[in-house]
PDB file of N, CA and C in Angstrom:
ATOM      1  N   UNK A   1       0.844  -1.164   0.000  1.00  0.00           N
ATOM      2  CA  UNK A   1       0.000   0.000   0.000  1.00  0.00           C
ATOM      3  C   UNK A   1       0.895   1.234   0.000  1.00  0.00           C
ATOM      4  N   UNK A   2       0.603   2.158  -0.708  1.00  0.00           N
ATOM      5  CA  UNK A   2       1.685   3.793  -1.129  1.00  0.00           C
ATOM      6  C   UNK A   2       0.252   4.545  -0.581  1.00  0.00           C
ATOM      7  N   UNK A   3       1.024   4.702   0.630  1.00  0.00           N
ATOM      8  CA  UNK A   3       0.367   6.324   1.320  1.00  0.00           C
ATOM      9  C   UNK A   3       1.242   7.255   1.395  1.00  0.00           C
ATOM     10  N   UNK A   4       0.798   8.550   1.168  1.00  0.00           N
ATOM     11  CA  UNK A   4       1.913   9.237   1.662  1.00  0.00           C
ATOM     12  C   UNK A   4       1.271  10.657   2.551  1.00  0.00           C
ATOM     13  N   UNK A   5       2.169  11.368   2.905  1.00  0.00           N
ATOM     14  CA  UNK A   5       2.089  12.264   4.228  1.00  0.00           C
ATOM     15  C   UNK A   5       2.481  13.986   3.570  1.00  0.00           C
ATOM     16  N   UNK A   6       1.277  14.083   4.325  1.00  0.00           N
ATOM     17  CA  UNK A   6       2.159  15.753   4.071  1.00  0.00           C
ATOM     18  C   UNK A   6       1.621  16.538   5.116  1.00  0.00           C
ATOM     19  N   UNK A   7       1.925  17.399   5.801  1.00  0.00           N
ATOM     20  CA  UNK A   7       2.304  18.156   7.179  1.00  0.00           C
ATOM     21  C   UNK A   7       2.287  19.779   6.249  1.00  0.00           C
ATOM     22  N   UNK A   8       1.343  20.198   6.768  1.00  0.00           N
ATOM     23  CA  UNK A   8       1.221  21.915   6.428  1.00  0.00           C
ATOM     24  C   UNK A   8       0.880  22.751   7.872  1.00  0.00           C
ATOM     25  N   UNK A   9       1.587  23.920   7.373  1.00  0.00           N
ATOM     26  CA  UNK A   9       2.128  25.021   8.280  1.00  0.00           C
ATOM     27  C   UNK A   9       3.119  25.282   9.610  1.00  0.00           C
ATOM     28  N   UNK A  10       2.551  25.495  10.167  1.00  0.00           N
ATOM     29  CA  UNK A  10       3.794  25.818  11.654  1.00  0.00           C
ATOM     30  C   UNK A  10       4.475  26.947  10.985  1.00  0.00           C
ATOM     31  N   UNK A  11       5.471  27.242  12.279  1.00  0.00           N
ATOM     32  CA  UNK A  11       6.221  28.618  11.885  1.00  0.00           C
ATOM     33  C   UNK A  11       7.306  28.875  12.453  1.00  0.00           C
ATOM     34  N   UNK A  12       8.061  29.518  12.790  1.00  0.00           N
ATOM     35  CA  UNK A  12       9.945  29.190  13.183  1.00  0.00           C
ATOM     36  C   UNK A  12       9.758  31.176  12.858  1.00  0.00           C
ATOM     37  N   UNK A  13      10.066  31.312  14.505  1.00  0.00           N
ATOM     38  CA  UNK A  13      10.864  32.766  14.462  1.00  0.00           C
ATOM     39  C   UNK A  13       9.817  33.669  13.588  1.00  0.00           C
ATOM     40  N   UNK A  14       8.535  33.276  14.058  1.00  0.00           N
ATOM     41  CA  UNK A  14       7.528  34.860  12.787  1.00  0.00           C
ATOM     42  C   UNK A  14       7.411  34.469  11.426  1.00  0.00           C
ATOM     43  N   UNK A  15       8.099  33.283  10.753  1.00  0.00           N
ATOM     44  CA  UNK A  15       8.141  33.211   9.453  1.00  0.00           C
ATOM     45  C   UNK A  15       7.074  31.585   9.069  1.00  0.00           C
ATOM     46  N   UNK A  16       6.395  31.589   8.241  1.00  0.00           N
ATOM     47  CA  UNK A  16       5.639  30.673   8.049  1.00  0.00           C
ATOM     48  C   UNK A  16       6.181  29.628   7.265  1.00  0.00           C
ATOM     49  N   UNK A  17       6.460  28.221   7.705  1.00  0.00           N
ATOM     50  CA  UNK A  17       7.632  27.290   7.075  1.00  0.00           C
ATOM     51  C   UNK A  17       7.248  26.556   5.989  1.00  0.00           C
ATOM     52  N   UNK A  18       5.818  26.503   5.530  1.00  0.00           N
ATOM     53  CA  UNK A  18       5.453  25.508   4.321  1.00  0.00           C
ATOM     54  C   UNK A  18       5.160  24.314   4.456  1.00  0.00           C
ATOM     55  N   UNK A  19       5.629  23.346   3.455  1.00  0.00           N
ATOM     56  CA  UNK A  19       5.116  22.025   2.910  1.00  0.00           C
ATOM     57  C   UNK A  19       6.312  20.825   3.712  1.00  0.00           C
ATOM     58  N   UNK A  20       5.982  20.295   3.890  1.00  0.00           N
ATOM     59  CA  UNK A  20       6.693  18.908   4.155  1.00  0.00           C
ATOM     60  C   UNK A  20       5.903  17.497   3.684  1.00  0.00           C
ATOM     61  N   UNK A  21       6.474  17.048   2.894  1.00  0.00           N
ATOM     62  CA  UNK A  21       5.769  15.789   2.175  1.00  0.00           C
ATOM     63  C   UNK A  21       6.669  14.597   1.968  1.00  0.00           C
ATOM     64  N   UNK A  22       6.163  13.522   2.342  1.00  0.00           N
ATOM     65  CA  UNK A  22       7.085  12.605   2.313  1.00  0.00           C
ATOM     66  C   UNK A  22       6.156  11.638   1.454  1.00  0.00           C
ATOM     67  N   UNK A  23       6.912  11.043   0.260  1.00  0.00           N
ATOM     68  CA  UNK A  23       6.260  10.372  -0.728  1.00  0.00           C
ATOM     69  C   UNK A  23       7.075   8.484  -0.801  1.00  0.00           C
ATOM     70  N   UNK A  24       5.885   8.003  -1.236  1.00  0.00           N
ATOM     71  CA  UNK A  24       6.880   6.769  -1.338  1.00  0.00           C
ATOM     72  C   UNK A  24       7.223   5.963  -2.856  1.00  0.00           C
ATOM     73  N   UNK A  25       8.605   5.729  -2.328  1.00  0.00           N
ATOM     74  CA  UNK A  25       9.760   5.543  -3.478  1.00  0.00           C
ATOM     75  C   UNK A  25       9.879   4.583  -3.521  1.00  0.00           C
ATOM     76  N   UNK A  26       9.732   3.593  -4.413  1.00  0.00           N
ATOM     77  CA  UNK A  26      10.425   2.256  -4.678  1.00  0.00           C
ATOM     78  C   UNK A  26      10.149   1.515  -3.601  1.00  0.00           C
ATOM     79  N   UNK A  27       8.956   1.382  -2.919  1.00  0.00           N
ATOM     80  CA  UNK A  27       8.097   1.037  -1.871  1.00  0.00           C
ATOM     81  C   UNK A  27       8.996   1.043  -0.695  1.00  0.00           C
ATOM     82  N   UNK A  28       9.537   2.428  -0.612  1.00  0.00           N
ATOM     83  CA  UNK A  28       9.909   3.021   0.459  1.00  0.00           C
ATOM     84  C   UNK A  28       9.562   3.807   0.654  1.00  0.00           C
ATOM     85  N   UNK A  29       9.793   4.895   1.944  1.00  0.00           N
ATOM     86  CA  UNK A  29       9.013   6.554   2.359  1.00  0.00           C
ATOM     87  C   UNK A  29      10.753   6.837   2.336  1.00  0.00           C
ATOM     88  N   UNK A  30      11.529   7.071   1.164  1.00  0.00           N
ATOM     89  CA  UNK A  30      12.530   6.983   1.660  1.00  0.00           C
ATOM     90  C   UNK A  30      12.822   9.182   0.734  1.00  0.00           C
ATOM     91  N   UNK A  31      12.312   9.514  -0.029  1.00  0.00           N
ATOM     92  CA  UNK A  31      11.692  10.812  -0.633  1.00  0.00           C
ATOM     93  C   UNK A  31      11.378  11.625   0.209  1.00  0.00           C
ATOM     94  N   UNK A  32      11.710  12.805   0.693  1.00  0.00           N
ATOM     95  CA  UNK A  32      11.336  13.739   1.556  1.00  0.00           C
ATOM     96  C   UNK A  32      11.049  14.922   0.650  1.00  0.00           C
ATOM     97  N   UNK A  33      10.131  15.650   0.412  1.00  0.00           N
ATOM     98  CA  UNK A  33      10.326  16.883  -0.458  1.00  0.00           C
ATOM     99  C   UNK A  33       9.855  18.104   0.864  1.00  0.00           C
ATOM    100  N   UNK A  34      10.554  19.116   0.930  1.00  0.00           N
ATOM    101  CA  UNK A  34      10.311  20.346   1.939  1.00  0.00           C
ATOM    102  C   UNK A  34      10.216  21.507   1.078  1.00  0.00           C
ATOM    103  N   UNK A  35       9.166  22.399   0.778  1.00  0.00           N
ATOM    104  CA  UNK A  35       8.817  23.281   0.182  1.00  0.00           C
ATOM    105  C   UNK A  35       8.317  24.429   0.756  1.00  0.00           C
ATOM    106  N   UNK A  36      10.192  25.355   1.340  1.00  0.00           N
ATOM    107  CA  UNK A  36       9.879  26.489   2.651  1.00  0.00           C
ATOM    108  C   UNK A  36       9.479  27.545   1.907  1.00  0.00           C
ATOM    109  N   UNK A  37       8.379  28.068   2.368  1.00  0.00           N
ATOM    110  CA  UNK A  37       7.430  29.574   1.977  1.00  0.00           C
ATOM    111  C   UNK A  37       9.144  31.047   1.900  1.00  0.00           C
ATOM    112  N   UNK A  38       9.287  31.021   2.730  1.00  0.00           N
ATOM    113  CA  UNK A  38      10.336  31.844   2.722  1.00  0.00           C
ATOM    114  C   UNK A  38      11.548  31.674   2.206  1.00  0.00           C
ATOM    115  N   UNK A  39      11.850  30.412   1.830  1.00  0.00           N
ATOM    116  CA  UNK A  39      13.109  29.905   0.982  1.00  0.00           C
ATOM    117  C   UNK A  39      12.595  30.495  -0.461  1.00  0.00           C
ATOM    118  N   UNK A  40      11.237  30.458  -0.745  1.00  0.00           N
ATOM    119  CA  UNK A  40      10.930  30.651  -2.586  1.00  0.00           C
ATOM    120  C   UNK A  40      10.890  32.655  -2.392  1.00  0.00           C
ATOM    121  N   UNK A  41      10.872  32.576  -1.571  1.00  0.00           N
ATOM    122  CA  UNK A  41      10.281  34.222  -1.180  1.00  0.00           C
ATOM    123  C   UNK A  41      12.389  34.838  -1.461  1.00  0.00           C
ATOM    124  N   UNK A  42      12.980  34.759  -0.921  1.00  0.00           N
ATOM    125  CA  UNK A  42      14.359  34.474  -0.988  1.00  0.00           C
ATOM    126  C   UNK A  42      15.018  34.420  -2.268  1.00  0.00           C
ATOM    127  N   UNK A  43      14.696  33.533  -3.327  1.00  0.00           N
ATOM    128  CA  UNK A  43      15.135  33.092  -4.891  1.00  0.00           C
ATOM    129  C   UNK A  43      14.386  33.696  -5.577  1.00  0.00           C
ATOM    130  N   UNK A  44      13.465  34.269  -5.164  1.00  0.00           N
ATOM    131  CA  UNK A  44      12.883  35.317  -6.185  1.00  0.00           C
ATOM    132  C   UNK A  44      13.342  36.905  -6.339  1.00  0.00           C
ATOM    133  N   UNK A  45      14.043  37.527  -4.875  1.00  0.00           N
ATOM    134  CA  UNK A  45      14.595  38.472  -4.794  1.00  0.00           C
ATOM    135  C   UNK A  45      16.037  37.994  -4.998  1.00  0.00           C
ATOM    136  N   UNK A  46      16.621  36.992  -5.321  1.00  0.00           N
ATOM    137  CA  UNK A  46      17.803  37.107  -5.470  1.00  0.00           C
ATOM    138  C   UNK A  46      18.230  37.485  -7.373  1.00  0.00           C
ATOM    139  N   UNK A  47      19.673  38.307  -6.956  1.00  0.00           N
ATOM    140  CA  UNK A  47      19.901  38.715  -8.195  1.00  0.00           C
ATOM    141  C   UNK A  47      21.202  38.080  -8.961  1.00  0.00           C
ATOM    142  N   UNK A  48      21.182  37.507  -9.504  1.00  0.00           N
ATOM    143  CA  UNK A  48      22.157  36.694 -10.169  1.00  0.00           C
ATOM    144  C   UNK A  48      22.833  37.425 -11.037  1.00  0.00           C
ATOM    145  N   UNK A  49      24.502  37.171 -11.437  1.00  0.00           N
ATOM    146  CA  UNK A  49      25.503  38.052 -12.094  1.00  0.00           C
ATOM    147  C   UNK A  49      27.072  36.625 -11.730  1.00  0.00           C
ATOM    148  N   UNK A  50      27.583  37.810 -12.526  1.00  0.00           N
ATOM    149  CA  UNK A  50      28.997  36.734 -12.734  1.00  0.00           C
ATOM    150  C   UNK A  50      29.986  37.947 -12.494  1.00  0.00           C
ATOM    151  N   UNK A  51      31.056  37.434 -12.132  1.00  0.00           N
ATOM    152  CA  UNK A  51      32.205  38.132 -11.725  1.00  0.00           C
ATOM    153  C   UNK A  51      33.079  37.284 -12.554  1.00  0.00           C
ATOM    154  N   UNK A  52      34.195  38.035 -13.703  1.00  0.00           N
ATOM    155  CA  UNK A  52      34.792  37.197 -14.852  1.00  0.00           C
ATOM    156  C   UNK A  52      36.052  38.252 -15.136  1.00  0.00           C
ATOM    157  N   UNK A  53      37.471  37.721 -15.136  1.00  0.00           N
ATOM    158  CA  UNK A  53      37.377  36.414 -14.528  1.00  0.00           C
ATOM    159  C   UNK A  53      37.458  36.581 -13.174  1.00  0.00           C
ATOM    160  N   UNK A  54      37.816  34.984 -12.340  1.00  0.00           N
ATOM    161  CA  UNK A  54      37.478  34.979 -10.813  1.00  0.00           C
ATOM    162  C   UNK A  54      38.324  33.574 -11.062  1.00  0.00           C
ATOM    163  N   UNK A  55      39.933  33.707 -10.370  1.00  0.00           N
ATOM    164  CA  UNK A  55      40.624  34.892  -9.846  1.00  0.00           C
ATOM    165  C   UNK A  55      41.005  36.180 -11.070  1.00  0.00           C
ATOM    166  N   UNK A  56      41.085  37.083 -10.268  1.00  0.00           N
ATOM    167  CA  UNK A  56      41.525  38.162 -11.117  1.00  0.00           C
ATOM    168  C   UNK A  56      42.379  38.818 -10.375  1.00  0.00           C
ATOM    169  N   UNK A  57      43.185  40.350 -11.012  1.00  0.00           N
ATOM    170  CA  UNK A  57      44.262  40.866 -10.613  1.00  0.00           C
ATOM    171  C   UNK A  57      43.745  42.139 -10.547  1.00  0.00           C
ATOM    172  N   UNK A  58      41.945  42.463 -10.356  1.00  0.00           N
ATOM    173  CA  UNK A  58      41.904  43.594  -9.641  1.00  0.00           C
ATOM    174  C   UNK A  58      41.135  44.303 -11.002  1.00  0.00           C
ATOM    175  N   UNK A  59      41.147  43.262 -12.284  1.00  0.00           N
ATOM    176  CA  UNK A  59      40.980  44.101 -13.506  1.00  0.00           C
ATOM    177  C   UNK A  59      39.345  43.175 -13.482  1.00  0.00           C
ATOM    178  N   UNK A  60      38.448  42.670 -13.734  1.00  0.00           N
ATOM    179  CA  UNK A  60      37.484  42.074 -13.905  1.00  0.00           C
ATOM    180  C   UNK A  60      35.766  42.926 -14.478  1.00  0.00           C
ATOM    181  N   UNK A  61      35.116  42.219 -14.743  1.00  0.00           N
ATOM    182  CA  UNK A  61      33.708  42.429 -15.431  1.00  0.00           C
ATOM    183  C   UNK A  61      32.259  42.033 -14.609  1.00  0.00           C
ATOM    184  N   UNK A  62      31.425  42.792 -14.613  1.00  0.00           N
ATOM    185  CA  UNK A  62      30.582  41.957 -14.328  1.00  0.00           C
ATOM    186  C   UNK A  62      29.284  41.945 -15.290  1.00  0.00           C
ATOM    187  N   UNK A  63      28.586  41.057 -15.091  1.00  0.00           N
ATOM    188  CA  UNK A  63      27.928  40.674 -16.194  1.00  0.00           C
ATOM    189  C   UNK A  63      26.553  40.017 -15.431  1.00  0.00           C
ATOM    190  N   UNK A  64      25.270  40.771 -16.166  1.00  0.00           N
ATOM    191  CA  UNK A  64      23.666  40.147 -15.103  1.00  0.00           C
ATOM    192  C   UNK A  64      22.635  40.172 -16.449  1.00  0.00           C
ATOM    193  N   UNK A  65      21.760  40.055 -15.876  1.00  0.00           N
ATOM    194  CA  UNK A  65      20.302  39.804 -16.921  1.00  0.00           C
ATOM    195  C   UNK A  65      19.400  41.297 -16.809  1.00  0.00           C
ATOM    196  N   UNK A  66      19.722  41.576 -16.008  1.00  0.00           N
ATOM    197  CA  UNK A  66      18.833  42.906 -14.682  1.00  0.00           C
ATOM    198  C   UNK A  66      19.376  44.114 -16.030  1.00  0.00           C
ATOM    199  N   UNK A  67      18.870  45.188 -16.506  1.00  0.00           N
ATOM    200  CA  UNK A  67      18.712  45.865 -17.007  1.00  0.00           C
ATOM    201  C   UNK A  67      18.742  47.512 -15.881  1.00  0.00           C
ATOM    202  N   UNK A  68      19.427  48.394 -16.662  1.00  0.00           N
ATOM    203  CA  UNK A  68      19.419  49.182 -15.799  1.00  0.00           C
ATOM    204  C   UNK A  68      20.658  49.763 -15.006  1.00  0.00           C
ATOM    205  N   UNK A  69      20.744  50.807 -14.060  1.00  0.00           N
ATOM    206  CA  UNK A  69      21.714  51.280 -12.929  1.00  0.00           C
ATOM    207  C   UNK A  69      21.511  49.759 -11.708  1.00  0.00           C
ATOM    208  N   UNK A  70      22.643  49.064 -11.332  1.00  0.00           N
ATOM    209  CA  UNK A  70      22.936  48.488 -10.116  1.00  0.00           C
ATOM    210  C   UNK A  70      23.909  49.275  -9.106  1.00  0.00           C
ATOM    211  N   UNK A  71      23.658  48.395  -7.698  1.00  0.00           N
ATOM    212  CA  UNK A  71      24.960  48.940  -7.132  1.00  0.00           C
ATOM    213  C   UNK A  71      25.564  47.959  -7.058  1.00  0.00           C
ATOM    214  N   UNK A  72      26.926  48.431  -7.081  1.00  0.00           N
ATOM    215  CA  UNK A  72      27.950  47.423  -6.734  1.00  0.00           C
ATOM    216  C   UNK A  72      28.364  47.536  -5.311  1.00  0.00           C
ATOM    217  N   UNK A  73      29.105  47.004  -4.489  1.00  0.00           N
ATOM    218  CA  UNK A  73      29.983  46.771  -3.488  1.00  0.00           C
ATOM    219  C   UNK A  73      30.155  45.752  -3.059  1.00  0.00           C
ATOM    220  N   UNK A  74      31.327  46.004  -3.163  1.00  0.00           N
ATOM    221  CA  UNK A  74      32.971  45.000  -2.364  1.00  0.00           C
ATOM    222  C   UNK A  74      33.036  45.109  -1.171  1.00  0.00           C
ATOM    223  N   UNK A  75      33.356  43.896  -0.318  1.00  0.00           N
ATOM    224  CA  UNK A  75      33.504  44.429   0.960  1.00  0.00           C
ATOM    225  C   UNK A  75      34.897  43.094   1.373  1.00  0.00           C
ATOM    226  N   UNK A  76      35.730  43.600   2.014  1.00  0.00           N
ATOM    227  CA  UNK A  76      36.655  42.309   2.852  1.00  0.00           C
ATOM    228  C   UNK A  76      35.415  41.258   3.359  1.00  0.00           C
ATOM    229  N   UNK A  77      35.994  40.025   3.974  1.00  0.00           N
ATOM    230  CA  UNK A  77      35.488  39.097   4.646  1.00  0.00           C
ATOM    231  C   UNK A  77      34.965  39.401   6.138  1.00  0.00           C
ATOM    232  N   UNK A  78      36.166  40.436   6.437  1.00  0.00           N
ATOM    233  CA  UNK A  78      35.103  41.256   7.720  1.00  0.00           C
ATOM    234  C   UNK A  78      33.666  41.988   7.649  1.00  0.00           C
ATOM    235  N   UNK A  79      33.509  42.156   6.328  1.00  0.00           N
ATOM    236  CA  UNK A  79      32.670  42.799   6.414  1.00  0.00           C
ATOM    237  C   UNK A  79      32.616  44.753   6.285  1.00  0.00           C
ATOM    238  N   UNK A  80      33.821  44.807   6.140  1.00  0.00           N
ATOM    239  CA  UNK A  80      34.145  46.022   6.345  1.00  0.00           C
ATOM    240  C   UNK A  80      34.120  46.865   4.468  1.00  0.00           C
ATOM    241  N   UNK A  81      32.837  47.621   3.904  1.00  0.00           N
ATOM    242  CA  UNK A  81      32.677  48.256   2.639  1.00  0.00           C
ATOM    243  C   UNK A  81      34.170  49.286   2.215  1.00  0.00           C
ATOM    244  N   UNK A  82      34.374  48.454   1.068  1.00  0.00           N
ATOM    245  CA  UNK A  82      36.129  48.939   0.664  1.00  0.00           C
ATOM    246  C   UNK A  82      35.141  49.425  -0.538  1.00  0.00           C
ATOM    247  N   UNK A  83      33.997  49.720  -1.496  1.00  0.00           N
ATOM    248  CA  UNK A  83      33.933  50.552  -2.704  1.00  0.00           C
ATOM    249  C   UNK A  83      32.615  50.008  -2.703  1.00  0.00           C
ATOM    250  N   UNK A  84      32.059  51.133  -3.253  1.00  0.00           N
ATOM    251  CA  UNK A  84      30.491  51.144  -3.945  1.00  0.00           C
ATOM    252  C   UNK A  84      30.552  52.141  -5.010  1.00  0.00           C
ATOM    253  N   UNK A  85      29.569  51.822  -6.148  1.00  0.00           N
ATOM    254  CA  UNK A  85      29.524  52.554  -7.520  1.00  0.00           C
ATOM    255  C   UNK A  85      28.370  52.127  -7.921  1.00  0.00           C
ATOM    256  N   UNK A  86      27.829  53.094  -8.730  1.00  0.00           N
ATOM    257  CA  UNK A  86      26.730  52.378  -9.624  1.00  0.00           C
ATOM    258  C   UNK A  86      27.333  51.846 -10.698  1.00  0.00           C
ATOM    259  N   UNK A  87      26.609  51.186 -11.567  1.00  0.00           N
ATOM    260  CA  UNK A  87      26.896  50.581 -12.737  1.00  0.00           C
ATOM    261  C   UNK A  87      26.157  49.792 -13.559  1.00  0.00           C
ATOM    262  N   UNK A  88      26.484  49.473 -14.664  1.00  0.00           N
ATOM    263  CA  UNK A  88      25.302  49.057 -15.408  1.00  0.00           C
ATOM    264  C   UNK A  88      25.390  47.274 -15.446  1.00  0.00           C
ATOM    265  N   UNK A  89      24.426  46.680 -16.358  1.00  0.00           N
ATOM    266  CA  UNK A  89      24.284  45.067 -16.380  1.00  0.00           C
ATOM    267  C   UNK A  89      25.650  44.683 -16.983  1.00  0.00           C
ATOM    268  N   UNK A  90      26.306  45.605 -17.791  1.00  0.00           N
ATOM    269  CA  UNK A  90      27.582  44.880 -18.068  1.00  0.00           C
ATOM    270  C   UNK A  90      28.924  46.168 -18.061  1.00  0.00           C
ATOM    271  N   UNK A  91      29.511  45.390 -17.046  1.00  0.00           N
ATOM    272  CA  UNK A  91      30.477  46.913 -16.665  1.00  0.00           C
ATOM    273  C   UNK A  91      31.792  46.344 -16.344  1.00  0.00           C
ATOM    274  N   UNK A  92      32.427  46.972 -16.583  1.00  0.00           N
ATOM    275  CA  UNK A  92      33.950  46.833 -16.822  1.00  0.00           C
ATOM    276  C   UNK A  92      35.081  47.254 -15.305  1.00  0.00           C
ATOM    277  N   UNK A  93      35.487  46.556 -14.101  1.00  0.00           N
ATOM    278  CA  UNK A  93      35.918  47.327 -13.199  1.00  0.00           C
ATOM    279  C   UNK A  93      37.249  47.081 -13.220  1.00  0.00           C
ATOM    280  N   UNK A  94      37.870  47.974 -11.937  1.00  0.00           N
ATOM    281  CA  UNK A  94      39.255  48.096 -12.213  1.00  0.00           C
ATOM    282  C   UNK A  94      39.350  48.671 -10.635  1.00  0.00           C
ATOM    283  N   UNK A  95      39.808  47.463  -9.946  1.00  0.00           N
ATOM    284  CA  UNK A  95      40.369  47.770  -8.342  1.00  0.00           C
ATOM    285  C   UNK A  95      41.541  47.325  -7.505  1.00  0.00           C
ATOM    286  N   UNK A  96      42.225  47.601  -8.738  1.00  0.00           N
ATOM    287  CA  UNK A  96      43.921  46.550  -8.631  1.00  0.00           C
ATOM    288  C   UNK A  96      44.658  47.211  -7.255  1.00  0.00           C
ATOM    289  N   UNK A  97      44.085  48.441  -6.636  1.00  0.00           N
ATOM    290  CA  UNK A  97      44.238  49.002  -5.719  1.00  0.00           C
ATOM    291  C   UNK A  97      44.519  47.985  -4.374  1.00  0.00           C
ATOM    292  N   UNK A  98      43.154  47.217  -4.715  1.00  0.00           N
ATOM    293  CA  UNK A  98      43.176  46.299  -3.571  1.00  0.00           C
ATOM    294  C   UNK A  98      44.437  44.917  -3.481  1.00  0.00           C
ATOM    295  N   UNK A  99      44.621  45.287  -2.258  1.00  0.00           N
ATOM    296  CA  UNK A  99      45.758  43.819  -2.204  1.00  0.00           C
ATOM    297  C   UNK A  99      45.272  42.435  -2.305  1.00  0.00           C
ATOM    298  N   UNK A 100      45.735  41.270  -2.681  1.00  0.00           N
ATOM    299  CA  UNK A 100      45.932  39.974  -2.492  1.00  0.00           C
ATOM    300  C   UNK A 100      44.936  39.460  -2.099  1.00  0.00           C
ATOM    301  N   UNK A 101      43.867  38.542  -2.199  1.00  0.00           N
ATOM    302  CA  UNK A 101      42.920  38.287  -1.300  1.00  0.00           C
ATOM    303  C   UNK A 101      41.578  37.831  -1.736  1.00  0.00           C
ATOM    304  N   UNK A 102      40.214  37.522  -0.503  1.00  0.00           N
ATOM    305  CA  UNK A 102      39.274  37.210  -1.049  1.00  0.00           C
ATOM    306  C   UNK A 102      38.089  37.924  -0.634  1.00  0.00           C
ATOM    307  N   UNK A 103      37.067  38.577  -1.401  1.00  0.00           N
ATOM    308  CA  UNK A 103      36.628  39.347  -1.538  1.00  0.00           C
ATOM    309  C   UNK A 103      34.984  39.116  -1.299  1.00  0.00           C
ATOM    310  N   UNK A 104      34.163  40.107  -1.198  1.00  0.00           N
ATOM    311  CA  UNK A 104      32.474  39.692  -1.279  1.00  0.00           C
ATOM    312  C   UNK A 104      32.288  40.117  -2.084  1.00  0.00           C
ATOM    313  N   UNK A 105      31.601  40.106  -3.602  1.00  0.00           N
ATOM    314  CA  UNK A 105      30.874  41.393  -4.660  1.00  0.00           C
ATOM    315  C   UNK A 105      29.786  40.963  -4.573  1.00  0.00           C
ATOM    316  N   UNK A 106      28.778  42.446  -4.319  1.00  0.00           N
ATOM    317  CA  UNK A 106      27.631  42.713  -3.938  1.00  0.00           C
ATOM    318  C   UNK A 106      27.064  43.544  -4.909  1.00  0.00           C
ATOM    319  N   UNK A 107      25.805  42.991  -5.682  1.00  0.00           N
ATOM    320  CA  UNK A 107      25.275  43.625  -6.700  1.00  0.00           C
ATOM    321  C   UNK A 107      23.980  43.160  -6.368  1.00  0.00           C
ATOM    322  N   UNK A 108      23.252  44.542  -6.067  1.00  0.00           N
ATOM    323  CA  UNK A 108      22.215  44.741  -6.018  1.00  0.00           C
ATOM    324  C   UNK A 108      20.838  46.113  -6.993  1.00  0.00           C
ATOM    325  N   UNK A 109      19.611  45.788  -6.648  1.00  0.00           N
ATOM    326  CA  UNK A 109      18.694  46.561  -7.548  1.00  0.00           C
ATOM    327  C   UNK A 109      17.485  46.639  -6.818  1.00  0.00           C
ATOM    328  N   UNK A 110      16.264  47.449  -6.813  1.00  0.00           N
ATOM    329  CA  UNK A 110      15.112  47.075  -6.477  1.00  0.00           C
ATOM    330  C   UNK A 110      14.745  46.107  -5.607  1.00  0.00           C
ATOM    331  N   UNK A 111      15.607  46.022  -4.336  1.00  0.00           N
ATOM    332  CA  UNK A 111      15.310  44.856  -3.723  1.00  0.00           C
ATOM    333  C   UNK A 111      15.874  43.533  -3.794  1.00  0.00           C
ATOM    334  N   UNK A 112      15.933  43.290  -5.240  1.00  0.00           N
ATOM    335  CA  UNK A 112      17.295  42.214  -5.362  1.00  0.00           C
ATOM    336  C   UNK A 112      18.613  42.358  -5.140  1.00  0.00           C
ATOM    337  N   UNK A 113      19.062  40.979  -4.648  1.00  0.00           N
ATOM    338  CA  UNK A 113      20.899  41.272  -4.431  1.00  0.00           C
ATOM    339  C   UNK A 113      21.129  40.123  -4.462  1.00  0.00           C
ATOM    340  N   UNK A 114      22.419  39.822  -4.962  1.00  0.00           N
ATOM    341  CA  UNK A 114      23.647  38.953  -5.100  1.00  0.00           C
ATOM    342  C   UNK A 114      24.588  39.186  -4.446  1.00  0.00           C
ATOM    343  N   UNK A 115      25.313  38.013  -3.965  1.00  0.00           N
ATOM    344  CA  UNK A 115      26.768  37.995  -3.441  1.00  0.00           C
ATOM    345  C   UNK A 115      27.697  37.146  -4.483  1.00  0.00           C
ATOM    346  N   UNK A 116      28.591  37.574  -4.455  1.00  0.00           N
ATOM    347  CA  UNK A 116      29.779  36.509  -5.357  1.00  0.00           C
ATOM    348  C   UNK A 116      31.358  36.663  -4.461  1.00  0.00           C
ATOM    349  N   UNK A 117      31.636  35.624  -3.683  1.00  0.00           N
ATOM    350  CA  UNK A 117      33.240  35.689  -3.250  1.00  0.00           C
ATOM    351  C   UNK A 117      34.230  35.787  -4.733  1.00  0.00           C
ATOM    352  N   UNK A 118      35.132  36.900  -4.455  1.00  0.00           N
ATOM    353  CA  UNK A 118      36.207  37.345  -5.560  1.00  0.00           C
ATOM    354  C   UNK A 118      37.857  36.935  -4.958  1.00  0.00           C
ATOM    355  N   UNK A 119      38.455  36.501  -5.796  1.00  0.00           N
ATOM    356  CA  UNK A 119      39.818  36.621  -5.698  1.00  0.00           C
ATOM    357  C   UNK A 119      40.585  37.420  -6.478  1.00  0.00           C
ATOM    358  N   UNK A 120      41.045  37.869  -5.627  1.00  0.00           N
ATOM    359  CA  UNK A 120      42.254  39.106  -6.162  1.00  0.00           C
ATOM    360  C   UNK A 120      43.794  38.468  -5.944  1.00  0.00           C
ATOM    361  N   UNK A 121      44.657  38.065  -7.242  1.00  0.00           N
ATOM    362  CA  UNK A 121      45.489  37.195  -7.285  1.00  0.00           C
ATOM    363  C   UNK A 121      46.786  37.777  -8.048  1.00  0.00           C
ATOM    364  N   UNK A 122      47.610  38.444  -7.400  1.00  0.00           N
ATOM    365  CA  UNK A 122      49.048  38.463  -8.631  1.00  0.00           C
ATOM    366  C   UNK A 122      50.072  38.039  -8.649  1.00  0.00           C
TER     367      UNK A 122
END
C-alpha cells in the first residue's frame, strides 16, 4: 500500500515554514520533499551576475540579466565596505588598488541582491 504524508504550516521565528511531504519511493518513504514559503520568497529576490574572470588581478567584469543602474559593493570578509559605484548590467571594473585576497561582490537593484566571493590574485 503507497500512502503518503504531508504536514502543512507551523512557523519558526515569525516566518511561516510551508510544505513537508514525504512520498513513497520504490516502496519506500525513503523521498522527503520540503517546500519552505520563505526559501521561494528568498530566490525570487535574489539577483544573479557573474564576476569574470574569478581569480583576477583587480581588472574584472561583471555581467547580469537585470537591465538598468545596479549597485555594486565590495567588501573584505570582515565585512568592512572597501567601494560602492553604480553601474550598469555589463560593466567593466578596475580595483587593482586592492591587495591579495578574497573578496564579497555585492550587486544589487530594487530589492534584489547577489553575493559573489572574488579573488584578487598576482
Amino acid at each position: 500500500m503507497n500512502i503518503g504524508l504531508v504536514l502543512k504550516g507551523g512557523t519558526t521565528q515569525g516566518k511561516e515554514c510551508g510544505t513537508v511531504e514525504v512520498v513513497p519511493f520504490d516502496n519506500e518513504c525513503t523521498v522527503v520533499t520540503s517546500v519552505a514559503n520563505n526559501y521561494w520568497e528568498e530566490a525570487k529576490n535574489q539577483l544573479e551576475f557573474s564576476v569574470m574572470p574569478n581569480p583576477n588581478t583587480g581588472v574584472f567584469s561583471i555581467k547580469t540579466e537585470e537591465s538598468g543602474t545596479l549597485t555594486l559593493s565590495v567588501f573584505d570578509l570582515g565585512g568592512t565596505l572597501l567601494y560602492r559605484s553604480q553601474v550598469q548590467a555589463e560593466s567593466e571594473m578596475s580595483l587593482q588598488y586592492l591587495p591579495q585576497g578574497v573578496y564579497l561582490v555585492q550587486l544589487s537593484k530594487d530589492g534584489k541582491q547577489g553575493a559573489k566571493k572574488m579573488l584578487i590574485r598576482r
